[in-house]
C-alpha atoms as a PDB file:
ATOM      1  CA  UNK A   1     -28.210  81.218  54.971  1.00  0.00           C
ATOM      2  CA  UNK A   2     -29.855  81.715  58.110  1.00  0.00           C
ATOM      3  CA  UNK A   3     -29.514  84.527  60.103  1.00  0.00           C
ATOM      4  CA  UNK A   4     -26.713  84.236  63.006  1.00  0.00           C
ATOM      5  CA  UNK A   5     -28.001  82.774  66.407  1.00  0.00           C
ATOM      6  CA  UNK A   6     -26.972  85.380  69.222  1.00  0.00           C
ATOM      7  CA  UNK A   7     -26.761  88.549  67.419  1.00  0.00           C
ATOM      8  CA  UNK A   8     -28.309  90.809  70.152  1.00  0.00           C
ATOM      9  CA  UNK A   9     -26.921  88.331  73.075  1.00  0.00           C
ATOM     10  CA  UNK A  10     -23.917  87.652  75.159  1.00  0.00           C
ATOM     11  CA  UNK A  11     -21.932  84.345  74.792  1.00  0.00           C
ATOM     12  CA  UNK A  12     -19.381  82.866  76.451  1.00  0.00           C
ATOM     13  CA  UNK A  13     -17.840  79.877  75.913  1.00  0.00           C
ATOM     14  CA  UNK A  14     -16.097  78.126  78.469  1.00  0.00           C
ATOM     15  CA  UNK A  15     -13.216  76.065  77.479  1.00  0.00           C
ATOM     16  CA  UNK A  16     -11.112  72.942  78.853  1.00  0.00           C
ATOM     17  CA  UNK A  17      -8.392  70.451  78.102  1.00  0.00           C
ATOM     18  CA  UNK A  18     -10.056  69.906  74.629  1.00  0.00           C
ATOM     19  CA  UNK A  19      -9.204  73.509  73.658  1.00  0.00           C
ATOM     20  CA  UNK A  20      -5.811  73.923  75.606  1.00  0.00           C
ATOM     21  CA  UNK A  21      -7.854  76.512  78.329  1.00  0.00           C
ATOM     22  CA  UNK A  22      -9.149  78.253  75.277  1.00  0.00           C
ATOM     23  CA  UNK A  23      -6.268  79.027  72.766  1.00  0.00           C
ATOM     24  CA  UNK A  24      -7.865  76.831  70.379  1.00  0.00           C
ATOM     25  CA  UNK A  25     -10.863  78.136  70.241  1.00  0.00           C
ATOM     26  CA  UNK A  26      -9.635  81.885  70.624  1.00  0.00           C
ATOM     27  CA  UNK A  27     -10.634  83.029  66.880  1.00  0.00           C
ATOM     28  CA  UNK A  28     -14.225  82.637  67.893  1.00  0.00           C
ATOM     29  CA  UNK A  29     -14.115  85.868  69.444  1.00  0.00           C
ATOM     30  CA  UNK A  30     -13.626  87.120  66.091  1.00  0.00           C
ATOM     31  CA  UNK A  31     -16.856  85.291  64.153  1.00  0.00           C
ATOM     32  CA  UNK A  32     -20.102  87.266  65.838  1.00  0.00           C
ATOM     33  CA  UNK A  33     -19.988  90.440  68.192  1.00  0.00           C
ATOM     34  CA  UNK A  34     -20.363  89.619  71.917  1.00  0.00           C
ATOM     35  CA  UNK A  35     -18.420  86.481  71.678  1.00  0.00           C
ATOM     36  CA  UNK A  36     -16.148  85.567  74.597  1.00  0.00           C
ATOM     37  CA  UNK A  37     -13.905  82.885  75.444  1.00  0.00           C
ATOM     38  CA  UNK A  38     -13.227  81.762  78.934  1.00  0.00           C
ATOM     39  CA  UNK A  39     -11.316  79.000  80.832  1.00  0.00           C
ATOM     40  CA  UNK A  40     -13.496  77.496  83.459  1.00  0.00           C
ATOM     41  CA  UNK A  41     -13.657  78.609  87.436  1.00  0.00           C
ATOM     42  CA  UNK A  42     -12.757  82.208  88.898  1.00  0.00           C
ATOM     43  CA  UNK A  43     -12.382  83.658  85.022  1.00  0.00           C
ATOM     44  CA  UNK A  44     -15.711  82.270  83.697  1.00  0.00           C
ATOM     45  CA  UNK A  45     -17.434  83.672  87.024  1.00  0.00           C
ATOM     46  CA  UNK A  46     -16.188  87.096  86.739  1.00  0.00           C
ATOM     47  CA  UNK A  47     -17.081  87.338  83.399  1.00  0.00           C
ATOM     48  CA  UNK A  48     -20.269  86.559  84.074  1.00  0.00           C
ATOM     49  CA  UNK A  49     -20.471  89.051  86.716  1.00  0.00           C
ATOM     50  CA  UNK A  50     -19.367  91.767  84.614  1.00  0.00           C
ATOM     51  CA  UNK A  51     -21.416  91.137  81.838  1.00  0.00           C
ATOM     52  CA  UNK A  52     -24.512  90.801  84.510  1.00  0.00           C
ATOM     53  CA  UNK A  53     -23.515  94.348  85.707  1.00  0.00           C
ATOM     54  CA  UNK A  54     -22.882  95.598  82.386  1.00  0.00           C
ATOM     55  CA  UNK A  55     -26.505  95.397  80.700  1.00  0.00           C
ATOM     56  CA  UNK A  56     -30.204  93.821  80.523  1.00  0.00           C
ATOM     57  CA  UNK A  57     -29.536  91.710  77.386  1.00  0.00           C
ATOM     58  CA  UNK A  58     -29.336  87.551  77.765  1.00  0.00           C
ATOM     59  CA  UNK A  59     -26.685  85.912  78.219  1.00  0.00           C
ATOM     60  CA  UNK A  60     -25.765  82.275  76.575  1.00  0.00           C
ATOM     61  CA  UNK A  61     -23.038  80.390  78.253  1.00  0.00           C
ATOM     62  CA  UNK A  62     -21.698  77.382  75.919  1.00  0.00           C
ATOM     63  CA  UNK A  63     -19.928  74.381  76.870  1.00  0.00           C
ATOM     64  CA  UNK A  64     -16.816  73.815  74.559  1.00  0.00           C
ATOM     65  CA  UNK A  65     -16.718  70.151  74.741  1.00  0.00           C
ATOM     66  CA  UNK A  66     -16.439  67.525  72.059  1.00  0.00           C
ATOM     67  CA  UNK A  67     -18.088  64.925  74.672  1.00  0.00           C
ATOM     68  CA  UNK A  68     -15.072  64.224  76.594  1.00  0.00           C
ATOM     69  CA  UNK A  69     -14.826  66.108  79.325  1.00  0.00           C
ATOM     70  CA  UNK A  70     -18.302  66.360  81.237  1.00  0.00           C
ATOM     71  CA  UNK A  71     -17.256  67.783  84.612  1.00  0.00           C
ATOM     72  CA  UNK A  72     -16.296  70.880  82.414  1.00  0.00           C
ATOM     73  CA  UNK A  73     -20.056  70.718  81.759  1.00  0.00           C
ATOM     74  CA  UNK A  74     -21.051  70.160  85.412  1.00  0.00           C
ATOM     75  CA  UNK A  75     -18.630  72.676  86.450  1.00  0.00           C
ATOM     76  CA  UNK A  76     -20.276  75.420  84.492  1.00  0.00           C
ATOM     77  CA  UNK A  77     -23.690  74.752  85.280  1.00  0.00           C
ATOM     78  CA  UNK A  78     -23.018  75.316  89.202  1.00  0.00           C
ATOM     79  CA  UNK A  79     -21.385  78.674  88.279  1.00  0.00           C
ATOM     80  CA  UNK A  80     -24.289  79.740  86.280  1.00  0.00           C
ATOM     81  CA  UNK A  81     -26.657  78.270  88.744  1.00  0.00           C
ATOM     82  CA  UNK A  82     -25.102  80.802  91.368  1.00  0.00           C
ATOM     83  CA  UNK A  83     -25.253  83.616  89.784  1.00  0.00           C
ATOM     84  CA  UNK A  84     -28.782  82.795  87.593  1.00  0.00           C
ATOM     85  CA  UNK A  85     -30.533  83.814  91.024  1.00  0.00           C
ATOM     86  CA  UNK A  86     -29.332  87.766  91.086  1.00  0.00           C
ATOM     87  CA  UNK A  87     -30.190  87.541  87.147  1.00  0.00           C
ATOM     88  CA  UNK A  88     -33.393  85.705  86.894  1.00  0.00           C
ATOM     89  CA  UNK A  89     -34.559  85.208  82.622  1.00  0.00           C
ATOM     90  CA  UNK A  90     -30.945  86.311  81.861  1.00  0.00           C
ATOM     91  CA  UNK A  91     -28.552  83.175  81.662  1.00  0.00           C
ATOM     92  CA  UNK A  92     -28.902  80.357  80.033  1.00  0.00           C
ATOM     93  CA  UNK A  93     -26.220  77.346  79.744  1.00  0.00           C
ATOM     94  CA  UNK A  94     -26.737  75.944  76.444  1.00  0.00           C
ATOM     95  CA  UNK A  95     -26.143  72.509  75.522  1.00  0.00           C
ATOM     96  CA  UNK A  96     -22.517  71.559  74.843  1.00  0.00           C
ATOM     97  CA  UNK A  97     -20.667  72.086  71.900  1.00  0.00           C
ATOM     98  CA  UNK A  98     -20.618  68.125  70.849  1.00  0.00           C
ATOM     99  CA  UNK A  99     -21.709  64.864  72.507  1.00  0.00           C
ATOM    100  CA  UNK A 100     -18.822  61.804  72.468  1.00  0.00           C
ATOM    101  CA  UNK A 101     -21.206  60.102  69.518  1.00  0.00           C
ATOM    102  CA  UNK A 102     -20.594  63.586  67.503  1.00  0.00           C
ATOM    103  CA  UNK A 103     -16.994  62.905  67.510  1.00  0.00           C
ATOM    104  CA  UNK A 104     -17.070  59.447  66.812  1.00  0.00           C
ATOM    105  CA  UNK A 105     -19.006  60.854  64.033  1.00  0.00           C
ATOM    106  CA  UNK A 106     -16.395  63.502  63.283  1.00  0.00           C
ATOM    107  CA  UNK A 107     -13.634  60.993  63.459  1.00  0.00           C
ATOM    108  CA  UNK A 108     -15.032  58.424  61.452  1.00  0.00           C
ATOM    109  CA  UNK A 109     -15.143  61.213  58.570  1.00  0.00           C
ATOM    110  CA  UNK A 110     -11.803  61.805  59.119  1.00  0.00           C
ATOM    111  CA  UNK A 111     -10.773  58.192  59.197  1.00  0.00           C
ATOM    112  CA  UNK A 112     -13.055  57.698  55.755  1.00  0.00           C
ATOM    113  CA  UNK A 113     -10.925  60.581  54.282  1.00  0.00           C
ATOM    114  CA  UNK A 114      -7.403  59.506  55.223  1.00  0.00           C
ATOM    115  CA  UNK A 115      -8.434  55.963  54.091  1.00  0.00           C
ATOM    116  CA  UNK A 116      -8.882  57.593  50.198  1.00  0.00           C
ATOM    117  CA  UNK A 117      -5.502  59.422  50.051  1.00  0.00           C
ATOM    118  CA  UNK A 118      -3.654  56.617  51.652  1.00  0.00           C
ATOM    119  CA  UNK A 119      -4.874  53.050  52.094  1.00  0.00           C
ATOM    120  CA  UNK A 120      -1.981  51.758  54.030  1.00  0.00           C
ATOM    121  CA  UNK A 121      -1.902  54.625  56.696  1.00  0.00           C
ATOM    122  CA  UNK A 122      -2.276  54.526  60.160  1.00  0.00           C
ATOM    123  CA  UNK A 123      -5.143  57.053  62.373  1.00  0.00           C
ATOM    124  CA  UNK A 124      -3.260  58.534  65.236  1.00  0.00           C
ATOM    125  CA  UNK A 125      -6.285  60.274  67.301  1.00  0.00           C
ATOM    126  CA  UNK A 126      -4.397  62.690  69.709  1.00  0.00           C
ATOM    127  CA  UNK A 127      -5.208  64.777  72.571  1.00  0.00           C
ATOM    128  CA  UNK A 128      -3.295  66.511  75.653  1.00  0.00           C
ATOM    129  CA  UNK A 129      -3.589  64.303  78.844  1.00  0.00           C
ATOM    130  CA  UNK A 130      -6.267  65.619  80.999  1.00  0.00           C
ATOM    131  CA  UNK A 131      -7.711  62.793  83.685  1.00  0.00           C
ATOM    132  CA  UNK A 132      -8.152  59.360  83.676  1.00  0.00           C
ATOM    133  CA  UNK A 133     -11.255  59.265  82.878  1.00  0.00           C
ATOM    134  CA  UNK A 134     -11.828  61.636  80.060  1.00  0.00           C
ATOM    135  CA  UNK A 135      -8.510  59.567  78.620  1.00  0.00           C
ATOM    136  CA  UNK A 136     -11.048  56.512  79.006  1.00  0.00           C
ATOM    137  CA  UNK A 137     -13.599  57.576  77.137  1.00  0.00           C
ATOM    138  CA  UNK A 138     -11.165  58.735  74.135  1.00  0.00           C
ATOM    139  CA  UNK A 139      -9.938  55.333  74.072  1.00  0.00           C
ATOM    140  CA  UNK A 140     -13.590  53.500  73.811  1.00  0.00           C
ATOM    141  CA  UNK A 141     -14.803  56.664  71.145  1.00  0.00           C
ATOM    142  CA  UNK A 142     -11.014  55.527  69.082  1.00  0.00           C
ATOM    143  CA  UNK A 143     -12.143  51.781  69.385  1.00  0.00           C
ATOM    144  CA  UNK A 144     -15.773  52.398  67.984  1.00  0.00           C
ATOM    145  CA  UNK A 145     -13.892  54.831  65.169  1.00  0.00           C
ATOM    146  CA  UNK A 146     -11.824  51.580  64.404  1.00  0.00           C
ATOM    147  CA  UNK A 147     -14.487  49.270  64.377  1.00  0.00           C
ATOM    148  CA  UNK A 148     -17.199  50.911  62.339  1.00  0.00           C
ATOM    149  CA  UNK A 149     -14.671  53.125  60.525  1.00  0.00           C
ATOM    150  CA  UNK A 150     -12.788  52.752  56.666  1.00  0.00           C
ATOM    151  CA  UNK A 151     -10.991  50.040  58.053  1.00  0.00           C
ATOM    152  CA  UNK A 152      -8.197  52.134  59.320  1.00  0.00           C
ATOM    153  CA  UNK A 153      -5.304  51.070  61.708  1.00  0.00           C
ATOM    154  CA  UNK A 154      -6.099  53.452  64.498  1.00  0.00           C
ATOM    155  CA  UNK A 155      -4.525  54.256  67.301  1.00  0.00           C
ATOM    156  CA  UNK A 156      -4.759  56.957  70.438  1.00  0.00           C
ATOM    157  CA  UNK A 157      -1.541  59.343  71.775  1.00  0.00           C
ATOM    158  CA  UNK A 158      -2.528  61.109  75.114  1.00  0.00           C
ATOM    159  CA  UNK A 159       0.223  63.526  75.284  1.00  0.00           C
ATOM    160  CA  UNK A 160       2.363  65.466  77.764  1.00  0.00           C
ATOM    161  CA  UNK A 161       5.144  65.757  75.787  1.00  0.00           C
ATOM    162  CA  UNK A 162       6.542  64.738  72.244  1.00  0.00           C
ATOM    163  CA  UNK A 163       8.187  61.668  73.304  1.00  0.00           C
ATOM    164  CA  UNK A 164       4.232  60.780  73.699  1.00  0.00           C
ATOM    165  CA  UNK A 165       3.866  60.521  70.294  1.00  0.00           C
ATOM    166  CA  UNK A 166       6.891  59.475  69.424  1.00  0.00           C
ATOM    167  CA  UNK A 167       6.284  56.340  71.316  1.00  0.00           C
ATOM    168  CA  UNK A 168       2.953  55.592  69.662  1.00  0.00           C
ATOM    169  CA  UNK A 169       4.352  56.379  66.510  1.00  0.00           C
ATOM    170  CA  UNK A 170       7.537  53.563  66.953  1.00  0.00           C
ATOM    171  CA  UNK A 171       5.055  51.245  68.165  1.00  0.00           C
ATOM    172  CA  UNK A 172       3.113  51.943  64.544  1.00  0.00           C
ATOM    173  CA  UNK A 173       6.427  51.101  62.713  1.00  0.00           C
ATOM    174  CA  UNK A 174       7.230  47.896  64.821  1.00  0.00           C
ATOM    175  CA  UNK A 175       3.706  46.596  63.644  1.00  0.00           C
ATOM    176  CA  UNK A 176       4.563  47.931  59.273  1.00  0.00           C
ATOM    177  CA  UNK A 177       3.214  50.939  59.456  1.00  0.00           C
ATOM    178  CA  UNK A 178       5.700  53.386  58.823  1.00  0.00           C
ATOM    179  CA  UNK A 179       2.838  56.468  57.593  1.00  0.00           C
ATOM    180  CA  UNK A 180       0.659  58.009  59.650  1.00  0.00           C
ATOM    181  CA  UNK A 181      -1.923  60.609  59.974  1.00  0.00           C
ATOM    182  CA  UNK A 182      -2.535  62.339  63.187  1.00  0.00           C
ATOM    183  CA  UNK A 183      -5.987  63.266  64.128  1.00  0.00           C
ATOM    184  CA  UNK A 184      -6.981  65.791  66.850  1.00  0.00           C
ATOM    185  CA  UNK A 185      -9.897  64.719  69.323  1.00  0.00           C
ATOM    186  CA  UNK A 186     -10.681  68.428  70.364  1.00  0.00           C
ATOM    187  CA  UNK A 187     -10.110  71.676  68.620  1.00  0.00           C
ATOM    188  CA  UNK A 188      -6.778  71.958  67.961  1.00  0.00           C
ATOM    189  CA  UNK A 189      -5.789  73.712  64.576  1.00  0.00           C
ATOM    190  CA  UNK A 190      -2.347  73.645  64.623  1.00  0.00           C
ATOM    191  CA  UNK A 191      -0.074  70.847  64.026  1.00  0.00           C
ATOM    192  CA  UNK A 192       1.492  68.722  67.403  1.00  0.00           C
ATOM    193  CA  UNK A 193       3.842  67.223  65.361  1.00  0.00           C
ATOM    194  CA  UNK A 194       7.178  69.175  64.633  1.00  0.00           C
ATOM    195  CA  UNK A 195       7.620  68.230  60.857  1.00  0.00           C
ATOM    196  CA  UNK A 196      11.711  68.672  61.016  1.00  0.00           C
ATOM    197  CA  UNK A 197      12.100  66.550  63.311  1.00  0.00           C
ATOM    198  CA  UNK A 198      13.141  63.440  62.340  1.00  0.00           C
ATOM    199  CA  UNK A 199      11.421  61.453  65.093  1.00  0.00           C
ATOM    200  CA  UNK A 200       8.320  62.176  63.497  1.00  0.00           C
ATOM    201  CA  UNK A 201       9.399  61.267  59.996  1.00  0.00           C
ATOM    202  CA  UNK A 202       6.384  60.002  57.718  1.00  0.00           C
ATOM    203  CA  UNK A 203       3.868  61.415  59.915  1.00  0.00           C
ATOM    204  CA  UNK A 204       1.336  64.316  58.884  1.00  0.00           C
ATOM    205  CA  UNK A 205      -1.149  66.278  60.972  1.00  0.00           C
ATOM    206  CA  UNK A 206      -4.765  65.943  59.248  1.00  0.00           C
ATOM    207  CA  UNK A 207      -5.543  68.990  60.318  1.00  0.00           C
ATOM    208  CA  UNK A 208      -8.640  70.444  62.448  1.00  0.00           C
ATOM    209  CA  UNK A 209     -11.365  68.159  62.983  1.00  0.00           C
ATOM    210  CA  UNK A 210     -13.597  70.752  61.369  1.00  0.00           C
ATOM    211  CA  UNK A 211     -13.638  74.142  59.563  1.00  0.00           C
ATOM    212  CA  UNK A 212     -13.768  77.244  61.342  1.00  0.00           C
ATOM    213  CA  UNK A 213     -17.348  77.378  59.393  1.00  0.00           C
ATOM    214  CA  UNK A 214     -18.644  74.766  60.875  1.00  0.00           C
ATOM    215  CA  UNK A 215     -18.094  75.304  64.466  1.00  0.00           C
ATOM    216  CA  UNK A 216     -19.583  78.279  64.243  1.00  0.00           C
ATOM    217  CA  UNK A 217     -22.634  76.730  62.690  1.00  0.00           C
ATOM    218  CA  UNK A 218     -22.939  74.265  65.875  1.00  0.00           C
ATOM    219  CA  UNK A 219     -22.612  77.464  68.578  1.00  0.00           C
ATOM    220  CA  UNK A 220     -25.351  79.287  66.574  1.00  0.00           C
ATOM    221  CA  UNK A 221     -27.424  76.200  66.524  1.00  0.00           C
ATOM    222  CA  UNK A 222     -26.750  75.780  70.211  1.00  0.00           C
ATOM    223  CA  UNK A 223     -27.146  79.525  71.438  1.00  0.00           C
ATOM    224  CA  UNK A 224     -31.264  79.320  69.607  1.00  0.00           C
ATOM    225  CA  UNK A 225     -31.504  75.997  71.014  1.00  0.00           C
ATOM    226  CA  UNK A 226     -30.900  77.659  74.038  1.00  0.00           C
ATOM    227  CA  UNK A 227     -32.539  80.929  73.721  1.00  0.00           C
ATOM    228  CA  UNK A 228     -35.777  79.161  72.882  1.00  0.00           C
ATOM    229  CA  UNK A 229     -35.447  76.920  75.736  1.00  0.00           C
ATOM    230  CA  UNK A 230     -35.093  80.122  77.974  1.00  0.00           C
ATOM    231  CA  UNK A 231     -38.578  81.808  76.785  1.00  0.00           C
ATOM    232  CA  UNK A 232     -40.133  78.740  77.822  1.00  0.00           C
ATOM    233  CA  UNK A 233     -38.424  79.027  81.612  1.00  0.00           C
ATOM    234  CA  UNK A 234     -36.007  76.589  80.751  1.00  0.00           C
ATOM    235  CA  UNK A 235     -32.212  77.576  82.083  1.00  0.00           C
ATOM    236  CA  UNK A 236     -30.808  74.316  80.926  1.00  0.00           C
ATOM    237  CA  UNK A 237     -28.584  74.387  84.519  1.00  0.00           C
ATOM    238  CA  UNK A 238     -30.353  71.309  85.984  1.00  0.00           C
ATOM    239  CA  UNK A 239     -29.635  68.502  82.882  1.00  0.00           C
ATOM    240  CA  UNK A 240     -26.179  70.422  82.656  1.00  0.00           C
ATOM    241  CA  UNK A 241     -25.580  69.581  86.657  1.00  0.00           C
ATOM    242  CA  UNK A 242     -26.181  65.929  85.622  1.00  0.00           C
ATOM    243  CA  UNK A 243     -23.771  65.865  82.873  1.00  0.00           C
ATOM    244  CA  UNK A 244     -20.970  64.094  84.868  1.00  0.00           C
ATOM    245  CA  UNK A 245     -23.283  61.536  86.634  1.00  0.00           C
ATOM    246  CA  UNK A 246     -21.538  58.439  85.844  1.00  0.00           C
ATOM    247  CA  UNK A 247     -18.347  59.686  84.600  1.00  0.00           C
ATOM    248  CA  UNK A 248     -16.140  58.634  87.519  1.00  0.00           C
ATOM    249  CA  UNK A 249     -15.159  55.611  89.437  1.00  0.00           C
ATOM    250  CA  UNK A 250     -18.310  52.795  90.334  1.00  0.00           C
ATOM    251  CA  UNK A 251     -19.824  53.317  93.880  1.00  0.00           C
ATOM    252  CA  UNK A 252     -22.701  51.536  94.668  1.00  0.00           C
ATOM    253  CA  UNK A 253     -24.301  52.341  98.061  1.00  0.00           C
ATOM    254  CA  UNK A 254     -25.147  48.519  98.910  1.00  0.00           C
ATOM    255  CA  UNK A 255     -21.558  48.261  99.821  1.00  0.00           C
ATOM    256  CA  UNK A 256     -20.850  51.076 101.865  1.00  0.00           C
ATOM    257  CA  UNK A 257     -19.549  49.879 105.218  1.00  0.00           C
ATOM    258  CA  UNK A 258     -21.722  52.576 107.366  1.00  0.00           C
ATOM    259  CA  UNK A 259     -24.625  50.778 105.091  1.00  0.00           C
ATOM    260  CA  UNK A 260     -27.450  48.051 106.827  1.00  0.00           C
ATOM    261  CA  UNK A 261     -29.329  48.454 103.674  1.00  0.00           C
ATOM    262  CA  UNK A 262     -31.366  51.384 101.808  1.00  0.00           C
ATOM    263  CA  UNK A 263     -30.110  54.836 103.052  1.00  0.00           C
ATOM    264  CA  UNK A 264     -30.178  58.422 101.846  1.00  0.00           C
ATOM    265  CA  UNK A 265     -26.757  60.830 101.646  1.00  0.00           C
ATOM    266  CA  UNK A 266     -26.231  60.826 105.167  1.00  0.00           C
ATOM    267  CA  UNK A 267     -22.174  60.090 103.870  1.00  0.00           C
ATOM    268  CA  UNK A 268     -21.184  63.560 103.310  1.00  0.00           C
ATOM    269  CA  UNK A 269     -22.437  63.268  99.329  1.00  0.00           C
ATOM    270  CA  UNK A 270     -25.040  65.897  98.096  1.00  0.00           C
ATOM    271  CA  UNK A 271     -28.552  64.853  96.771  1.00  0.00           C
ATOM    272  CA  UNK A 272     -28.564  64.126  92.852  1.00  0.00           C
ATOM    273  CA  UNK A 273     -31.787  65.522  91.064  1.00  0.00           C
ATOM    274  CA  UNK A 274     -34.074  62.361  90.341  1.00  0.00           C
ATOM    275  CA  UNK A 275     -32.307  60.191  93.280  1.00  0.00           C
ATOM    276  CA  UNK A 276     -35.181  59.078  95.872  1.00  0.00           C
ATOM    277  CA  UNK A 277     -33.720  59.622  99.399  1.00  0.00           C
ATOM    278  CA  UNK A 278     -34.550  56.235 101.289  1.00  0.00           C
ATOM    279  CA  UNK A 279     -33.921  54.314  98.378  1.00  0.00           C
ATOM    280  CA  UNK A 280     -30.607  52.209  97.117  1.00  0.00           C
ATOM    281  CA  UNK A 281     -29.092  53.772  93.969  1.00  0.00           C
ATOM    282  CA  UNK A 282     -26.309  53.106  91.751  1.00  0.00           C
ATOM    283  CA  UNK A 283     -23.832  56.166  90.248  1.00  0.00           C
ATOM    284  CA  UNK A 284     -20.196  57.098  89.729  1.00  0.00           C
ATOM    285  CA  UNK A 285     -17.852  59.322  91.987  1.00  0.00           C
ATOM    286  CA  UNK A 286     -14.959  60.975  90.408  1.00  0.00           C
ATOM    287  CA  UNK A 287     -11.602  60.036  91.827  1.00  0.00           C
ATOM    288  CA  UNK A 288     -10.821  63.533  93.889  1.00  0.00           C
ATOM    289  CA  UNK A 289     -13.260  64.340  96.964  1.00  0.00           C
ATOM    290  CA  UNK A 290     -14.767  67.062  94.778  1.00  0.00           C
ATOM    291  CA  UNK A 291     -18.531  67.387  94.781  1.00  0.00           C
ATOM    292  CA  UNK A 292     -20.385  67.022  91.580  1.00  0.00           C
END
């Protein structure tokens, strides 16, 4: 086996909506020392700082996305980017945990394994809601799962609540199919569906989308990936800044009322690495007035 990636290193991986803040993904403190787990914003920047302060060793900084949720991507290569410059040669912001065509990958395993216990059952892929967006793209990775999967019924639950699921599941037994397998989209190990209740009857949880083994595989691959990267002067901060370009609502700056043609950012956005001020370009804005 090969040796652990990050043994003599600091990593911290920052967590989102696909790990409810991090209590999914909590029990990776526990599988290499120097381990942490962190939501993203004002917790993920003070740890940083206090491991900064606290030695001269390298620090790794891991995005724990399944390929949903981008901004959380973005988000943490502007903190690492601020605090990189007291630090120079210490952080680096690995590449994230998975990419949206890993967990079509993922789920299509899943969908290929339900399919062999149970022919007739329906694929419930669940997740917590989050933002429009990152709902979007879980309901075009669920339609490539159904359409290059085991041949599957599958369906998507976004949920607040229970009644969530419920719904999607009553929907499932309108259309004959009364069993049903749910299927998390993120790192959830526990079950979301309360098994005496009898709302949920003939539904199961499949169970995480992977063992705790192989996660840990993937962060060790990612922390080298990274550490290697960061001999050769590489942070990794300016592809993760890009990581939400495009994820967001269409804006093209032909249209722009305040437009006569070909202009730079003179709207209030910032400057996007590899846009040509001057020139007419094409990219997404999320919905909020955020910058990104």
């Amino acid at each position: 086996m090969a040796e652990p990636a990050g043994k003599d290193i600091t990593t911290i991986l920052v967590a989102g909506h696909e790990s409810a803040e991090g209590a999914d993904v909590r029990y990776l403190e526990q599988a290499r020392n120097r381990w942490f787990v962190t939501p993203i914003g004002r917790p993920l920047h003070n740890l940083l700082t206090r491991c900064l302060s606290s030695g001269d060793g390298t620090i790794v900084v891991v995005p724990m996305t399944m390929g949903r949720n981008p901004t959380l991507v973005a988000d943490t290569a502007k903190t690492v980017r601020w605090l990189e410059e007291g630090a120079p040669g210490r952080l680096a912001l690995a590449a994230p945990f998975g990419s949206p065509d890993h967990l079509i990958s993922w789920l299509r395993l899943a969908a290929t394994g339900i399919r062999s216990r149970s022919s007739d059952a329906a694929m419930v892929i669940q997740a917590p809601s989050s933002d429009p967006f990152d709902e979007a793209e879980l309901h075009r990775v669920a339609h490539l799962v159904r359409t290059h999967g085991a041949g599957n019924v599958v369906e998507v639950a976004t949920t607040h609540t229970d009644d969530d699921l419920v719904d999607v599941l009553q929907r499932l037994r309108r259309l004959g199919h009364p069993h049903a397998v749910v299927v998390p989209a993120g790192f959830r190990r526990q079950s979301p569906v309360p098994l005496d209740d009898s709302r949920f009857a003939g539904c199961e949880f499949y169970g995480p989308l992977m063992s705790e083994q192989a996660a840990i595989r993937i962060i060790d691959a990612r922390i080298r990936d990274a550490v290697h990267e960061l001999a050769h002067g590489r942070t990794g901060v300016e592809s993760g800044l890009m990581a939400d370009h495009g994820h967001g609502y269409a804006h093209s700056h032909a249209f722009d009322d305040s437009s006569a043609g070909a202009h730079g950012h003179g709207h209030g956005h910032q400057s996007h690495p590899g846009d040509d001020p001057g020139t007419e370009h094409n990219h997404r804005h999320p919905a909020t007035a955020s910058s990104h």
